[in-house]
C-alpha atoms as a PDB file:
ATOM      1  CA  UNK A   1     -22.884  -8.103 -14.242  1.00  0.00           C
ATOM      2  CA  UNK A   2     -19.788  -9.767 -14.201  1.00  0.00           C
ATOM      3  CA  UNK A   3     -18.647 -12.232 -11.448  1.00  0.00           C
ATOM      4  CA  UNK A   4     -16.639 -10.615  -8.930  1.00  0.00           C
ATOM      5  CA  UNK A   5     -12.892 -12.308  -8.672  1.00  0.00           C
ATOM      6  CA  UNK A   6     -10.743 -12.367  -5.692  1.00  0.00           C
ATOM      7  CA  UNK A   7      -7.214 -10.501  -4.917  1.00  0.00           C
ATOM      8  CA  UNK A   8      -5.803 -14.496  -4.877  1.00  0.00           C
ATOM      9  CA  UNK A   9      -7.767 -15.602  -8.019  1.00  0.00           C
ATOM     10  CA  UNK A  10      -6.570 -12.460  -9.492  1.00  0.00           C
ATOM     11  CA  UNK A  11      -2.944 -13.499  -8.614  1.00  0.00           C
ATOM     12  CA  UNK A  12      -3.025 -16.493 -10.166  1.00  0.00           C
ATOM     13  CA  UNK A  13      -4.679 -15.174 -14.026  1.00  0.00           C
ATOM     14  CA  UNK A  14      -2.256 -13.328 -14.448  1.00  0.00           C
ATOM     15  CA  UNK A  15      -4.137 -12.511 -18.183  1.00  0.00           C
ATOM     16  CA  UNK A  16      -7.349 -11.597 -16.771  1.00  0.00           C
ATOM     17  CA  UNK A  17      -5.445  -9.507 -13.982  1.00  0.00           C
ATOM     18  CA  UNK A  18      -3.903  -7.537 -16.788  1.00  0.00           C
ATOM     19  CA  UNK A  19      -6.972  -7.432 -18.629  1.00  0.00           C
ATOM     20  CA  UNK A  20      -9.316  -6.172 -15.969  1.00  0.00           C
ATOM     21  CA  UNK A  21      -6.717  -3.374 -14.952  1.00  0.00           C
ATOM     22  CA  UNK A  22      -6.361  -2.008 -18.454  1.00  0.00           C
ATOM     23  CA  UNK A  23     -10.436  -2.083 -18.213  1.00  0.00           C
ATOM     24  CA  UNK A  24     -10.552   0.151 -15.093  1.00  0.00           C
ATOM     25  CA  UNK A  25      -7.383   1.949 -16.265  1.00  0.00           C
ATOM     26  CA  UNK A  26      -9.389   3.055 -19.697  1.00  0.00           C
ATOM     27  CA  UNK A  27     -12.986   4.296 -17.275  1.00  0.00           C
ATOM     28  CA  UNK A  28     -11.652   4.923 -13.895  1.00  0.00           C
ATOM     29  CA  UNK A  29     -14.734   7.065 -13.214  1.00  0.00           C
ATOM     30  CA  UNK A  30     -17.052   4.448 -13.756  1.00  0.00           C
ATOM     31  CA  UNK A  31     -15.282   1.525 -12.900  1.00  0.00           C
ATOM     32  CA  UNK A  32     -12.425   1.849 -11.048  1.00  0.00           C
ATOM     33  CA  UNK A  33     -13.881   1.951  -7.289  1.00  0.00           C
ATOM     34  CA  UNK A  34     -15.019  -1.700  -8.491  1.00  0.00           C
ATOM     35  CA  UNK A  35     -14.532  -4.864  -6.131  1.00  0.00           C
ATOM     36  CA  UNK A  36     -12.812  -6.292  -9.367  1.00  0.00           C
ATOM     37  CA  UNK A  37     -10.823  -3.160 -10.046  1.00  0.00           C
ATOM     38  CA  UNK A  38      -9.314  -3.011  -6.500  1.00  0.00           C
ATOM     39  CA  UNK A  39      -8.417  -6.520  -5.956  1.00  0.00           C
ATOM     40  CA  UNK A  40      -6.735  -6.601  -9.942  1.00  0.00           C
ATOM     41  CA  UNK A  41      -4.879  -4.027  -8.542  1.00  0.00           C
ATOM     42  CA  UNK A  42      -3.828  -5.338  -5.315  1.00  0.00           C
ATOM     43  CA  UNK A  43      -3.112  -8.122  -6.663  1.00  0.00           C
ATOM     44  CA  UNK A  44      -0.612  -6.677  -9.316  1.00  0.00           C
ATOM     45  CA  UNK A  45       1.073  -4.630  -6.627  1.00  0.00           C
ATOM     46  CA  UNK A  46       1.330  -7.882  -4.616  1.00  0.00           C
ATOM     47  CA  UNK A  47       2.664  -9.658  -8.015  1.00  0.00           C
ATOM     48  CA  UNK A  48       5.325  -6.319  -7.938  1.00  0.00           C
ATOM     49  CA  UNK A  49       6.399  -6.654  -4.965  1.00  0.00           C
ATOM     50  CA  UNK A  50       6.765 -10.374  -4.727  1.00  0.00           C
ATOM     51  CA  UNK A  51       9.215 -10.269  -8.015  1.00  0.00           C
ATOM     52  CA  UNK A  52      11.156  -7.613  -7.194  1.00  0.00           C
ATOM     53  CA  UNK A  53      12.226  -9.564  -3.808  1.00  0.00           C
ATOM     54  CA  UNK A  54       9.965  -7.641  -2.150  1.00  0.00           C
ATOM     55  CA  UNK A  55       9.684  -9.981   0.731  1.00  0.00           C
ATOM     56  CA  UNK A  56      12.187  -9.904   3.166  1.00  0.00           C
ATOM     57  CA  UNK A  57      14.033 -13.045   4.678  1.00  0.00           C
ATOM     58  CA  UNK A  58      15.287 -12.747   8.000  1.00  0.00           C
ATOM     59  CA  UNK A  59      18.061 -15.677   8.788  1.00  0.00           C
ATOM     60  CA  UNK A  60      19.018 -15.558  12.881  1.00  0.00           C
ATOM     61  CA  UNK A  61      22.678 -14.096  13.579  1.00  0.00           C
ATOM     62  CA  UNK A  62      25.066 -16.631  14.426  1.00  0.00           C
ATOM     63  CA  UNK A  63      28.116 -16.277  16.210  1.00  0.00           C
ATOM     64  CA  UNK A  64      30.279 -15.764  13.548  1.00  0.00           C
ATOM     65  CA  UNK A  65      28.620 -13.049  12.250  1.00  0.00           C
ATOM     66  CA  UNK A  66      28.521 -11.118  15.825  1.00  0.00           C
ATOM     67  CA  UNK A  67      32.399 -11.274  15.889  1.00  0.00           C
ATOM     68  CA  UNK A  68      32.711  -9.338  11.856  1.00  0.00           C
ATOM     69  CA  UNK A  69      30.452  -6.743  13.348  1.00  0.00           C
ATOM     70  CA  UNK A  70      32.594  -5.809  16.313  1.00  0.00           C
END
């Protein structure tokens, strides 16, 4: 039985994140309800999201740009 990895450990192998998935992705039946399934996954969505600027920054509106919107 194989160690079971978390969604942050997962984040940062990214080789063993890629190597799990195409595990679960190959025996989905079997496997892929798996602790370590599900959190290589998450964690590649997270990785997705994160590099495609998937995380929003919010600056606060300053006067100047009140007055262009008017």
């Amino acid at each position: 039985m194989e160690a079971v990895q978390t969604v942050d450990w997962y984040k940062a192998h990214d080789a063993e994140r890629h190597s799990m998935l195409a595990k679960c992705r190959n025996n989905p039946g079997q496997i892929g309800a798996t602790p370590n399934c599900i959190n290589a996954s998450r964690a590649d969505a997270s990785s997705v999201w994160a590099a495609r600027g998937g995380a929003i920054k919010v600056a606060p509106l300053t006067a100047a740009d009140l007055k262009q919107h008017k």
